[in-house]
C-alpha atoms as a PDB file:
ATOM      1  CA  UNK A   1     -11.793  -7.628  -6.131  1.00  0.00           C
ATOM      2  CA  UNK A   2      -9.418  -4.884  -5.205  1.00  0.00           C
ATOM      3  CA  UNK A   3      -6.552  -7.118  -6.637  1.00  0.00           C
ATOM      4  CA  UNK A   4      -7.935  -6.875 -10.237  1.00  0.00           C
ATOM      5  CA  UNK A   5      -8.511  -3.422  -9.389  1.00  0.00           C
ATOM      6  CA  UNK A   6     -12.302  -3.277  -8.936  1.00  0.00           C
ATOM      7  CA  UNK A   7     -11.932  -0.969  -5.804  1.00  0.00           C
ATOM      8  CA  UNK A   8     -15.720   0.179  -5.939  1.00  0.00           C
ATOM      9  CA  UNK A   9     -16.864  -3.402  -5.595  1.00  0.00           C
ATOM     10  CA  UNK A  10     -14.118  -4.333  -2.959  1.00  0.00           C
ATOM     11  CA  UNK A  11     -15.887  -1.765  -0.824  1.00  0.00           C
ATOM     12  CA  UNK A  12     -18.942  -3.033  -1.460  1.00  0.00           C
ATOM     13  CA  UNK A  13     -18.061  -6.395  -0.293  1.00  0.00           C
ATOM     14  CA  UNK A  14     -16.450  -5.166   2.866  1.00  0.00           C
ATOM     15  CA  UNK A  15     -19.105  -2.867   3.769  1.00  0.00           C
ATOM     16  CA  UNK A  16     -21.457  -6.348   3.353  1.00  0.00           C
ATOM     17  CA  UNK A  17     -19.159  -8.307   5.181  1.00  0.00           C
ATOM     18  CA  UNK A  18     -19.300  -5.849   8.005  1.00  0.00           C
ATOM     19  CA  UNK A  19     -22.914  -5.585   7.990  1.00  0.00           C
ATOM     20  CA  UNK A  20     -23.232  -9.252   8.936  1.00  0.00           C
ATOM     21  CA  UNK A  21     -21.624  -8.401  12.277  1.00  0.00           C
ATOM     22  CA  UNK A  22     -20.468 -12.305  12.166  1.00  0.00           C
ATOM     23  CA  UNK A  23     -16.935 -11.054  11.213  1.00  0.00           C
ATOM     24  CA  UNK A  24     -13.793 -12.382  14.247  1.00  0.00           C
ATOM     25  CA  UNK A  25     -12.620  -8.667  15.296  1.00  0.00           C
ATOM     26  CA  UNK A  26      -9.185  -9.079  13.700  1.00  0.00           C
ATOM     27  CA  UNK A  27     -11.128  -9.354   9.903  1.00  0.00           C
ATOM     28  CA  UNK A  28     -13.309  -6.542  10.768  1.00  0.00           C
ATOM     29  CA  UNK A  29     -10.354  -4.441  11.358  1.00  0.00           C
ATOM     30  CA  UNK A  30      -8.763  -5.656   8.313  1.00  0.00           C
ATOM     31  CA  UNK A  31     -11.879  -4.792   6.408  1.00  0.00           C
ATOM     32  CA  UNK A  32     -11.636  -1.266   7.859  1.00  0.00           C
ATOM     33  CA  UNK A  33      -8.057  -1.388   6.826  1.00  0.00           C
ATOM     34  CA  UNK A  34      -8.645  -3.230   2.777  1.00  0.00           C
ATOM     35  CA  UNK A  35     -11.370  -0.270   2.794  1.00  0.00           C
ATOM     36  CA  UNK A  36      -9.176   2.373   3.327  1.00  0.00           C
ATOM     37  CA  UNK A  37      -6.727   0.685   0.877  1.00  0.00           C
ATOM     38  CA  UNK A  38      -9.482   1.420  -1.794  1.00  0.00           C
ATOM     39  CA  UNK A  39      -9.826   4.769  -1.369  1.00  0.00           C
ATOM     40  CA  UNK A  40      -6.843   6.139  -1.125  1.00  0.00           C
ATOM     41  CA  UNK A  41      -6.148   4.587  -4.498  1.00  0.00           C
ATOM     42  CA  UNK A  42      -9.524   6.088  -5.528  1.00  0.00           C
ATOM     43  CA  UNK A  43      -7.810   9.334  -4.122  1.00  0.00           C
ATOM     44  CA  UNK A  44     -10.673   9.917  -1.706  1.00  0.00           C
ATOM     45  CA  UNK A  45      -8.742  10.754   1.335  1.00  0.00           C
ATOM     46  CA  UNK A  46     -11.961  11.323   3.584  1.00  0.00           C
ATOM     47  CA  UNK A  47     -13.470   8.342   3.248  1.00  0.00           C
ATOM     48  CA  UNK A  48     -10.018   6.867   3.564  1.00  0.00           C
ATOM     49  CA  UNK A  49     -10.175   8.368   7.334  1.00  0.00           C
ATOM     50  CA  UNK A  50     -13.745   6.905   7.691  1.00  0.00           C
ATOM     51  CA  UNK A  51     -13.328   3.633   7.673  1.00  0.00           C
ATOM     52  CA  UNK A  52      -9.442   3.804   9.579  1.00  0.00           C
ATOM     53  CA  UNK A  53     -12.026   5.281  12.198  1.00  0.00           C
ATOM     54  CA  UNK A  54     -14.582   2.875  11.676  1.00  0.00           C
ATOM     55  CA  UNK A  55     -11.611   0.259  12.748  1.00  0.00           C
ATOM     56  CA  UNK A  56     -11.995   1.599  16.429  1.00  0.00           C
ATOM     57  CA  UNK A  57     -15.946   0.829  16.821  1.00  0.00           C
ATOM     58  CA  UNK A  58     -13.913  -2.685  16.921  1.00  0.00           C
ATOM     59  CA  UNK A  59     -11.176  -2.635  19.019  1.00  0.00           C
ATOM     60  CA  UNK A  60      -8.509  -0.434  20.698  1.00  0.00           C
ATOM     61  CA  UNK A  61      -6.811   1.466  17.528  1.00  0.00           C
ATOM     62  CA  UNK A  62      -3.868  -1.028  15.536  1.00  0.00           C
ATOM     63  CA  UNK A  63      -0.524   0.785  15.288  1.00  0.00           C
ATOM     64  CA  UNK A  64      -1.215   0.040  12.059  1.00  0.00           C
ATOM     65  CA  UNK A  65      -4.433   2.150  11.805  1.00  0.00           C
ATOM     66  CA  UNK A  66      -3.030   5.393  14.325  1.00  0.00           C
ATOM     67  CA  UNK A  67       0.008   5.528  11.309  1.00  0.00           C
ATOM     68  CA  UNK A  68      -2.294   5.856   8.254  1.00  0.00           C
ATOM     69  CA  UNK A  69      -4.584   8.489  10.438  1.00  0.00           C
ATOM     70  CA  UNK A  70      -1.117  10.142  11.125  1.00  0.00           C
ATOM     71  CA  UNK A  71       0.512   9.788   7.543  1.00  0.00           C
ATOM     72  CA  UNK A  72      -3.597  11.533   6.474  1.00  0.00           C
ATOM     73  CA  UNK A  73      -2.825  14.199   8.542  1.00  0.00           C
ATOM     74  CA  UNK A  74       1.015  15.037   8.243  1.00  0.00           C
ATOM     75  CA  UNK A  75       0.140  15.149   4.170  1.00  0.00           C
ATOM     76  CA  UNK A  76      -2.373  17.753   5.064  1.00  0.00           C
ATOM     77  CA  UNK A  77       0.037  18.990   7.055  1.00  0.00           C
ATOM     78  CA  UNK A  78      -1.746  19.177  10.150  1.00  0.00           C
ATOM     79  CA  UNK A  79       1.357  18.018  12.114  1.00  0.00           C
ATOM     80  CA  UNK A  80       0.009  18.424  15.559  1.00  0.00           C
ATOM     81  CA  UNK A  81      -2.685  16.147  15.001  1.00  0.00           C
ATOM     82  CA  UNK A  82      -0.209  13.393  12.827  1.00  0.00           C
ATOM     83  CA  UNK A  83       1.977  13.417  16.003  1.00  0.00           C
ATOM     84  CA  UNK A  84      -1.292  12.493  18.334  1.00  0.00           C
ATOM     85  CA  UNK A  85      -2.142   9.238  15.768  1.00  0.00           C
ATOM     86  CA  UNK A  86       1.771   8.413  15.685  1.00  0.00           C
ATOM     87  CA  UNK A  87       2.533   8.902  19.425  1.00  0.00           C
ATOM     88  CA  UNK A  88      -0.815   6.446  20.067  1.00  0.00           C
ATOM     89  CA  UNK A  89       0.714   3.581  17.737  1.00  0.00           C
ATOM     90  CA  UNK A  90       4.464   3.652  19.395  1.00  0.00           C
ATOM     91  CA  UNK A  91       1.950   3.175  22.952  1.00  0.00           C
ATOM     92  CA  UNK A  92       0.456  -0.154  21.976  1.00  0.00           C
ATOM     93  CA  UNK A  93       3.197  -2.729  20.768  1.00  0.00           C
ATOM     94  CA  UNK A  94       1.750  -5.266  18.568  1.00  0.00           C
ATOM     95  CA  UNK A  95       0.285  -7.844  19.701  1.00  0.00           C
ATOM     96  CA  UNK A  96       0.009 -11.669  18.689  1.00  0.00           C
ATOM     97  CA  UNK A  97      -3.669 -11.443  18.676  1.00  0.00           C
ATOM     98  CA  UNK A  98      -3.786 -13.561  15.685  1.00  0.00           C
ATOM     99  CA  UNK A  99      -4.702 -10.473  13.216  1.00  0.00           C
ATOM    100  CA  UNK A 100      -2.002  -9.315  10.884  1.00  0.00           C
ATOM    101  CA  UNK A 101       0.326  -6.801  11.799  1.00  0.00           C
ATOM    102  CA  UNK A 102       3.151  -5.087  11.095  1.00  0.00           C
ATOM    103  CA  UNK A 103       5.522  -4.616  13.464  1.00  0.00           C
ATOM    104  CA  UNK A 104       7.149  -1.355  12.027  1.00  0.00           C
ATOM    105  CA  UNK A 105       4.077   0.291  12.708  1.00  0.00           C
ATOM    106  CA  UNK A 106       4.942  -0.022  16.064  1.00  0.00           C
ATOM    107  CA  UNK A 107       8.586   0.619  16.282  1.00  0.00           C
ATOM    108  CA  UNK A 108      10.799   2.565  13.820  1.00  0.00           C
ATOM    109  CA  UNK A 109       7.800   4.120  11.347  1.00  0.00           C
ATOM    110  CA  UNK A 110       6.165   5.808  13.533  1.00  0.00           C
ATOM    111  CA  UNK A 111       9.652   7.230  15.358  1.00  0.00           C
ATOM    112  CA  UNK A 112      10.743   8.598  11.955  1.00  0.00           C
ATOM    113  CA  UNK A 113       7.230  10.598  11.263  1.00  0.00           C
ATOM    114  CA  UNK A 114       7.764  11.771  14.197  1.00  0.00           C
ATOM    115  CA  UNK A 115      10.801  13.262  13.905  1.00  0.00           C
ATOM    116  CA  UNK A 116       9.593  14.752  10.882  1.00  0.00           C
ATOM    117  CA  UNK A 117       6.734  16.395  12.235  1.00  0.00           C
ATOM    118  CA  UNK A 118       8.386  17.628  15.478  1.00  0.00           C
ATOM    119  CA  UNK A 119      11.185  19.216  12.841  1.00  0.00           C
ATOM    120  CA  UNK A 120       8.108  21.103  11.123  1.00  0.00           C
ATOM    121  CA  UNK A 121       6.662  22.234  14.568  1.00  0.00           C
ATOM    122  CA  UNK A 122       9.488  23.691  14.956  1.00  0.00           C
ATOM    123  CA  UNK A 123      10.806  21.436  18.034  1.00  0.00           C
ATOM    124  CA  UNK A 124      14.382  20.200  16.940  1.00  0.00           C
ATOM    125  CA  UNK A 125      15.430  18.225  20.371  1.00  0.00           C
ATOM    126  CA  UNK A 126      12.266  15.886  19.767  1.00  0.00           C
ATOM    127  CA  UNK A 127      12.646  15.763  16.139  1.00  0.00           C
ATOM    128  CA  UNK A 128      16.338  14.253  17.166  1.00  0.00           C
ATOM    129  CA  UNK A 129      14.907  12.038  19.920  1.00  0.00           C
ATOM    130  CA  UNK A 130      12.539  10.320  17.618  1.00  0.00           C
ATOM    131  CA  UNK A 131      14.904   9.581  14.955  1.00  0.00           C
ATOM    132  CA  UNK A 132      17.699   8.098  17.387  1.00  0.00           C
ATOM    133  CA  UNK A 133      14.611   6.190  18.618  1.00  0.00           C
ATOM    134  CA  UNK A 134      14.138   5.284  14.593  1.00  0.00           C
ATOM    135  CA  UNK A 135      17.819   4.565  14.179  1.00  0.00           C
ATOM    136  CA  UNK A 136      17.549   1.592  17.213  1.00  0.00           C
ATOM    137  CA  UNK A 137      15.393  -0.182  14.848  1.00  0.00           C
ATOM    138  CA  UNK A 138      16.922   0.512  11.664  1.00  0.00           C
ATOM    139  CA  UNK A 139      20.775   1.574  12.166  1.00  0.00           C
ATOM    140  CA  UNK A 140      21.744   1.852   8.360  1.00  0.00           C
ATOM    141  CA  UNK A 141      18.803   3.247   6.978  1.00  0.00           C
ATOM    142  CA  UNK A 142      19.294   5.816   4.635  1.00  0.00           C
ATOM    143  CA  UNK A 143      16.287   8.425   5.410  1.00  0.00           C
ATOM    144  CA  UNK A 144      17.943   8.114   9.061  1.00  0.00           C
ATOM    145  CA  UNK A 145      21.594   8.494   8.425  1.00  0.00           C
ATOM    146  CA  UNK A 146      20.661  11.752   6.462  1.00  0.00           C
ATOM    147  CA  UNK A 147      18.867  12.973   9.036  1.00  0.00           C
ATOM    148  CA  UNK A 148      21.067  12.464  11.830  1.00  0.00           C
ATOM    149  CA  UNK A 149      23.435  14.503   9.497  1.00  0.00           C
ATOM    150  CA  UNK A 150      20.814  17.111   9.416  1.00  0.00           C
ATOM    151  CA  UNK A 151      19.938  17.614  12.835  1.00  0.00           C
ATOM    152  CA  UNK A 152      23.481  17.487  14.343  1.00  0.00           C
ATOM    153  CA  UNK A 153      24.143  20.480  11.758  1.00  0.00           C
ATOM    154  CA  UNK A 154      20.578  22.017  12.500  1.00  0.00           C
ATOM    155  CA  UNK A 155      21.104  24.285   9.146  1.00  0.00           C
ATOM    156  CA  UNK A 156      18.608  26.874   8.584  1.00  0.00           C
ATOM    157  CA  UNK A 157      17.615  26.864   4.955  1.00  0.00           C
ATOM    158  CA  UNK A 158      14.465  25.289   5.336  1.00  0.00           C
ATOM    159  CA  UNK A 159      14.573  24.169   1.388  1.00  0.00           C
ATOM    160  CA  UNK A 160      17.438  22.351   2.252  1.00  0.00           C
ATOM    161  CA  UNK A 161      16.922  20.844   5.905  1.00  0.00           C
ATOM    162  CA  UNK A 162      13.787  18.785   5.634  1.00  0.00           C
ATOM    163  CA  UNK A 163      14.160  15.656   7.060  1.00  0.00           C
ATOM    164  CA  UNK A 164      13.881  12.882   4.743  1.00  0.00           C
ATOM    165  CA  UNK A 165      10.785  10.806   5.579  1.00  0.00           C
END
């Protein structure tokens, strides 16, 4: 249903689905996940961080899961609490638990949000750490490169110096 873009009746099917309590762990997570897919498109950014918090009545929190929480949060930007969800994912590494995962939601991703919220909190050596941590995963990346340039020169217009994310 959400592929034809019938995102109200997607939910309603997960929300059934998940009410059977028969789902495997891994598709009651995804359901979480397809959920929060939904209404973010429906531009409902609480329910959105709902069901990513539903996920955890499941299982330990998916990198996966901690990154959309964080990305929620940095677009408020309530950077201390983005750097919480994104510190959590870079602590689990994924897992072959037979669910679907991403693996840059556990590596590089959540480095470079990282170094964008430490650079808006003000804290320039982390900001750096994280996206040298980034740049082990992705060397030529361009949102990298340009800020590597930008933190080695540490320039002060703040219009101009925002890491790229």
């Amino acid at each position: 249903m959400k592929d034809h873009k019938r995102f109200q009746e997607a939910i309603d099917k997960y929300l059934e689905f998940l009410m059977t309590r028969e789902g495997w762990i891994e598709d009651n997570i995804r359901a979480c996940i397809y959920m929060a897919n939904c209404y973010r498109i429906l531009e409902n950014p609480e329910r959105e961080i709902d069901c990513l918090l539903q996920s955890l009545a499941f299982d330990i929190p998916r990198p996966e899961v901690s990154c959309r929480l964080g990305d929620l949060y940095k677009e408020r930007l309530q950077y201390q609490k983005a750097i919480v969800w994104y510190k959590l994912a870079l602590e689990k590494e994924a897992e072959n638990n037979m669910g679907f995962q991403l693996k840059d939601y556990s590596t590089w991703y959540p480095h470079l949000q990282l170094c964008v919220c430490y650079w808006y909190t003000g804290d320039k050596d982390l900001s750096k750490y994280h996206n040298g941590k980034a740049k082990e995963y992705r060397p030529n990346d361009k949102r990298i490169l340009s800020n590597e340039q930008l933190l080695n020169t540490c320039v002060t217009d703040s219009e101009r110096t925002r890491p790229t994310e």
